[in-house]
N, C-alpha and C. Protein backbone atom coordinates (compact mmCIF):
# COMPACT_ATOMS: atom_id res chain seq x y z
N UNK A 1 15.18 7.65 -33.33
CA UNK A 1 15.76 8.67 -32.49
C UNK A 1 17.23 8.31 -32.24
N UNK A 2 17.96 9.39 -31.76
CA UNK A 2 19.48 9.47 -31.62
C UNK A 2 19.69 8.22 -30.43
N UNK A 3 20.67 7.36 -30.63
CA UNK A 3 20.59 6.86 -29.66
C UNK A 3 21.52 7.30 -28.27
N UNK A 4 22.27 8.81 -28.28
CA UNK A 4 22.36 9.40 -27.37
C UNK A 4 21.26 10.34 -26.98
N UNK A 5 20.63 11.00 -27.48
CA UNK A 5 19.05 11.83 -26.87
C UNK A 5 18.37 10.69 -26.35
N UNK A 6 18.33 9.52 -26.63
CA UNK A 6 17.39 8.45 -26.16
C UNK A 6 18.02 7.89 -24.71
N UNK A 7 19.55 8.04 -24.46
CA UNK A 7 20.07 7.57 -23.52
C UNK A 7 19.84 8.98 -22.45
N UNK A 8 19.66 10.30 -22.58
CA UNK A 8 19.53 11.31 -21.97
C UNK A 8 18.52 11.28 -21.68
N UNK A 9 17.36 11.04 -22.16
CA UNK A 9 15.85 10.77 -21.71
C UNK A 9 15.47 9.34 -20.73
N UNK A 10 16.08 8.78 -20.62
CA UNK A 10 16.31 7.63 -20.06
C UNK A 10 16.83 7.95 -18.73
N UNK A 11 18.02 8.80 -19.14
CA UNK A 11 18.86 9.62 -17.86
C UNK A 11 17.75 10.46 -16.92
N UNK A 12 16.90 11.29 -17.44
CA UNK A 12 16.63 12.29 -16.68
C UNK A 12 15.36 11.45 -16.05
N UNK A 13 14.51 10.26 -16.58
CA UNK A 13 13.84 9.67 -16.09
C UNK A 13 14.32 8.66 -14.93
N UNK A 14 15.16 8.53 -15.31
CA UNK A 14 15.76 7.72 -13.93
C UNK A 14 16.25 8.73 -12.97
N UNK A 15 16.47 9.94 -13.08
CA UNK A 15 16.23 10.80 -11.77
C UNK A 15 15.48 11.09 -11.10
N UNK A 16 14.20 11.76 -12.31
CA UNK A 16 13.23 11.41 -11.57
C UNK A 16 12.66 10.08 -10.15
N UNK A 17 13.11 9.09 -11.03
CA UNK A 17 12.26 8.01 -10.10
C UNK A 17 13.16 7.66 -9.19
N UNK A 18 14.67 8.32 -9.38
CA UNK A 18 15.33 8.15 -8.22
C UNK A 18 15.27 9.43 -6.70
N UNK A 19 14.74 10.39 -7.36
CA UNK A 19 14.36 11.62 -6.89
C UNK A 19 12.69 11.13 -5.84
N UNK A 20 11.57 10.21 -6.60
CA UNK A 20 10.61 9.79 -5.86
C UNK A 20 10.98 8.70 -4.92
N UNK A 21 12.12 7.66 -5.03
CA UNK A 21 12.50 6.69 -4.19
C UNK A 21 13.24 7.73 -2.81
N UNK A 22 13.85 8.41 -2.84
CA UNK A 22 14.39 9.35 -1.88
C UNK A 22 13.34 9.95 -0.79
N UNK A 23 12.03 10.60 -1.89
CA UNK A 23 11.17 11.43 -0.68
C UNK A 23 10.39 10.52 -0.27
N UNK A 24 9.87 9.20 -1.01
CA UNK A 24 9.40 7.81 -0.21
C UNK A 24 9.91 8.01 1.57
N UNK A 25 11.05 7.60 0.90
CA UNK A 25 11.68 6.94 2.11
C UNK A 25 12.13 7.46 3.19
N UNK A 26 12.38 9.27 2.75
CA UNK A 26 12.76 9.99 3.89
C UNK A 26 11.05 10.48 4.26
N UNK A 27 9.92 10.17 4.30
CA UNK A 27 8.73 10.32 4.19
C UNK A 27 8.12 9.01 5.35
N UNK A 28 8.45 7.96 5.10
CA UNK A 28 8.41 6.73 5.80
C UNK A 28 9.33 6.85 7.17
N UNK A 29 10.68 7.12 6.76
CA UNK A 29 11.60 7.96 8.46
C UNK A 29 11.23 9.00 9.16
N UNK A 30 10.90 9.46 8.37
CA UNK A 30 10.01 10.53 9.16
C UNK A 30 8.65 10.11 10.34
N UNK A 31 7.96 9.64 9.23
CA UNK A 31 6.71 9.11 10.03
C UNK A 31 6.64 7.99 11.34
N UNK A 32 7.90 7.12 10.94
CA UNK A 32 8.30 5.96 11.99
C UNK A 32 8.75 7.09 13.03
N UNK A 33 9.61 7.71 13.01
CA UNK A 33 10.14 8.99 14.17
C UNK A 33 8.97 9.56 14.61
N UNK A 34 7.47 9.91 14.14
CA UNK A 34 7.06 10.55 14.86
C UNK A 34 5.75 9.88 15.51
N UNK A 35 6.19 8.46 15.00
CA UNK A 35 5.52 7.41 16.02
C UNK A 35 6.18 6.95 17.27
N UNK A 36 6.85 7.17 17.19
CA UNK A 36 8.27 6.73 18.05
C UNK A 36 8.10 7.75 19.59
N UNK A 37 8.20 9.33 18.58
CA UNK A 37 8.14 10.08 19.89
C UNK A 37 6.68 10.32 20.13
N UNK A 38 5.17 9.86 19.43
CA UNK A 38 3.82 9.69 20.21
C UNK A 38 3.90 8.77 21.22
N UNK A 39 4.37 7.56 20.96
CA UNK A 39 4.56 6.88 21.81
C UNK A 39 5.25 6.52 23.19
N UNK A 40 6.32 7.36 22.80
CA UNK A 40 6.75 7.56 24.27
C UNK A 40 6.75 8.55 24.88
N UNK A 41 5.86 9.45 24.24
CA UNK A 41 5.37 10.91 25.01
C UNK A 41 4.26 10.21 25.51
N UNK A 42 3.45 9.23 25.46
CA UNK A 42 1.76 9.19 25.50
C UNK A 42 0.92 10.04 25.27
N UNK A 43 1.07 10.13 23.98
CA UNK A 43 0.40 11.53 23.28
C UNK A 43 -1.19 10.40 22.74
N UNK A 44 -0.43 9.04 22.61
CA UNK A 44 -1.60 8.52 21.61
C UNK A 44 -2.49 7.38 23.03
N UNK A 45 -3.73 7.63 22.95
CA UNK A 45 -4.04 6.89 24.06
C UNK A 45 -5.42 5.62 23.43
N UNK A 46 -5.40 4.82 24.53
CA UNK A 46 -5.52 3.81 24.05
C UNK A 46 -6.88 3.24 23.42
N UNK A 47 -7.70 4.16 23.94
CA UNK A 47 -9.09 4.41 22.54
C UNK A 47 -9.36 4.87 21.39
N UNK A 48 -7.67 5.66 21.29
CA UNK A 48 -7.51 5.94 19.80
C UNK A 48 -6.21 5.24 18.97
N UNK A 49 -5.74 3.91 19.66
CA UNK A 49 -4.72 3.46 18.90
C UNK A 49 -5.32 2.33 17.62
N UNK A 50 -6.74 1.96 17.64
CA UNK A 50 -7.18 1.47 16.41
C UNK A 50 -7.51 2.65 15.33
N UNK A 51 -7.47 3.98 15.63
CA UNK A 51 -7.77 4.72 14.39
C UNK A 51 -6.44 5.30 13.61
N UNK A 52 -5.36 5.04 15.03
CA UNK A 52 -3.92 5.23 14.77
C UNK A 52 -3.27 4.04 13.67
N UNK A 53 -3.74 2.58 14.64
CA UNK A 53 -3.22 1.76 13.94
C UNK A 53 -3.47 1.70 12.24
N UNK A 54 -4.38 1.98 11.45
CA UNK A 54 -5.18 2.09 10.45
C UNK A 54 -4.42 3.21 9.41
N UNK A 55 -3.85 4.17 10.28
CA UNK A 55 -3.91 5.19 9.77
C UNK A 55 -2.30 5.07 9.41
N UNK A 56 -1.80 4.60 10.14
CA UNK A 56 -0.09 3.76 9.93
C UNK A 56 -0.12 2.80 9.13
N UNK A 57 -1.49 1.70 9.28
CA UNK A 57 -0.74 0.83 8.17
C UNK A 57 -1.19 1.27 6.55
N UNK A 58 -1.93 2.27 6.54
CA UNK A 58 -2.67 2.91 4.89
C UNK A 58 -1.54 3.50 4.69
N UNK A 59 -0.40 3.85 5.98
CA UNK A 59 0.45 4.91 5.07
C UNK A 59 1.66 3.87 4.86
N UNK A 60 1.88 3.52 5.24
CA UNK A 60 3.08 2.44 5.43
C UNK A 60 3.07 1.97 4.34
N UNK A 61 1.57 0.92 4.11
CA UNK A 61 1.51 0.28 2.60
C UNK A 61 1.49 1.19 1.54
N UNK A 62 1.01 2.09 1.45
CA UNK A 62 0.94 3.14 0.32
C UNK A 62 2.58 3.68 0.05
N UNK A 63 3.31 3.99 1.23
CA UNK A 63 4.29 4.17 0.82
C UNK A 63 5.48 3.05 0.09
N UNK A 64 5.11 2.09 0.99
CA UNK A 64 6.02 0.97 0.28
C UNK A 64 5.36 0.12 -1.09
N UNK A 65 4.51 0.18 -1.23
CA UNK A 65 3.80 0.29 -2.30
C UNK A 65 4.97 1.30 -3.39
N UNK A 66 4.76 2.38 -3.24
CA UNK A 66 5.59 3.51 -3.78
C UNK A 66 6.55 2.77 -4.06
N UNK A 67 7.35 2.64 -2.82
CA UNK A 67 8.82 2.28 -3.21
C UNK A 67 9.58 0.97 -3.91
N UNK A 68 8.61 -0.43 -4.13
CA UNK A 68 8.70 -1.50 -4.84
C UNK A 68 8.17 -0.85 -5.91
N UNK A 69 6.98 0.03 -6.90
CA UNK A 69 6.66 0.22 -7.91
C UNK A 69 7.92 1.07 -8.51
N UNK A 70 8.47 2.00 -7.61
CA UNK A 70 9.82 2.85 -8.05
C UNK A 70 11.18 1.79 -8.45
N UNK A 71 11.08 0.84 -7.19
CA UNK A 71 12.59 0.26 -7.64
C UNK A 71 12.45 -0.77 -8.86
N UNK A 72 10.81 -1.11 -8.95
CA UNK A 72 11.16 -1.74 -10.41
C UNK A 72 11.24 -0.88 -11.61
N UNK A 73 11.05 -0.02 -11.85
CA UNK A 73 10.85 1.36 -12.73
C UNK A 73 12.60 1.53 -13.26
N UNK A 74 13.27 1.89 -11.85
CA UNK A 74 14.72 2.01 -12.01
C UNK A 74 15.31 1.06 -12.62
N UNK A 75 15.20 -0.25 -12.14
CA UNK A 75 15.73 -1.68 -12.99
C UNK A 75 15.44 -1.48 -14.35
N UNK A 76 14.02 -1.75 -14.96
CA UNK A 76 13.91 -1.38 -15.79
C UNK A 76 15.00 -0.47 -16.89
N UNK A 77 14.58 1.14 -15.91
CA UNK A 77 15.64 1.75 -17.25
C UNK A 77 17.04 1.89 -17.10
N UNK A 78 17.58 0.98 -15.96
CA UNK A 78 18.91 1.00 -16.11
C UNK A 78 19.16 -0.31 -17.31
N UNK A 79 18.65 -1.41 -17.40
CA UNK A 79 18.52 -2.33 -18.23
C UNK A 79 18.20 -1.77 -19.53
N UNK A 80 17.34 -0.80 -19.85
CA UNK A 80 16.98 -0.05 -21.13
C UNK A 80 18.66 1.31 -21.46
N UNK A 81 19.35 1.67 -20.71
CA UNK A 81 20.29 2.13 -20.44
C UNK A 81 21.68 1.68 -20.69
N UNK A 82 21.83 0.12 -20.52
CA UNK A 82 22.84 -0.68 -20.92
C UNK A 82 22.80 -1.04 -22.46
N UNK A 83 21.31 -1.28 -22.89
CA UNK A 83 20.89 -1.64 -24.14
C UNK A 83 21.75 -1.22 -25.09
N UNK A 84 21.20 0.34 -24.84
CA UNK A 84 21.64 1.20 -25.81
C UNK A 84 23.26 1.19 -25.84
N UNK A 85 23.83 1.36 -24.58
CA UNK A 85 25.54 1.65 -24.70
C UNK A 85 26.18 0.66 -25.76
């Protein structure tokens, strides 16, 4: 293959995964903010902060999960990106 079509496919894949590192993270700000204002509303009370707690850390890890599997993805094809130049 061309090794400019190969550098454009490379390109649009690294948007992508720069496009999933973005809604990660504004996804994770989000969610910290609306722990933030349960908590100091006392919306969340205290026989339900173990189903809370659980339910924060499945998302937390899942998301950052996300976001270490994304930023090695990016390394990757920026390194596959230099190759070629």
């Amino acid at each position: 293959m061309d090794k400019n079509i190969e550098k454009n496919i490379l390109d649009l894949r690294y948007n992508k995964y720069l496009q999933y590192l973005n809604i990660s993270a504004v996804a994770i700000l989000s969610y910290c903010i609306a722990i933030a204002i349960a908590i100091f509303t006392n919306q969340v009370q205290s026989k339900e902060l173990l189903v809370f707690l659980t339910i924060s850390t499945f998302f937390g890890g899942t998301i950052s999960f996300i976001i270490i599997n994304i930023k090695g993805k990016l390394r990757n094809i920026e390194k596959e990106i230099k190759s070629l130049a």
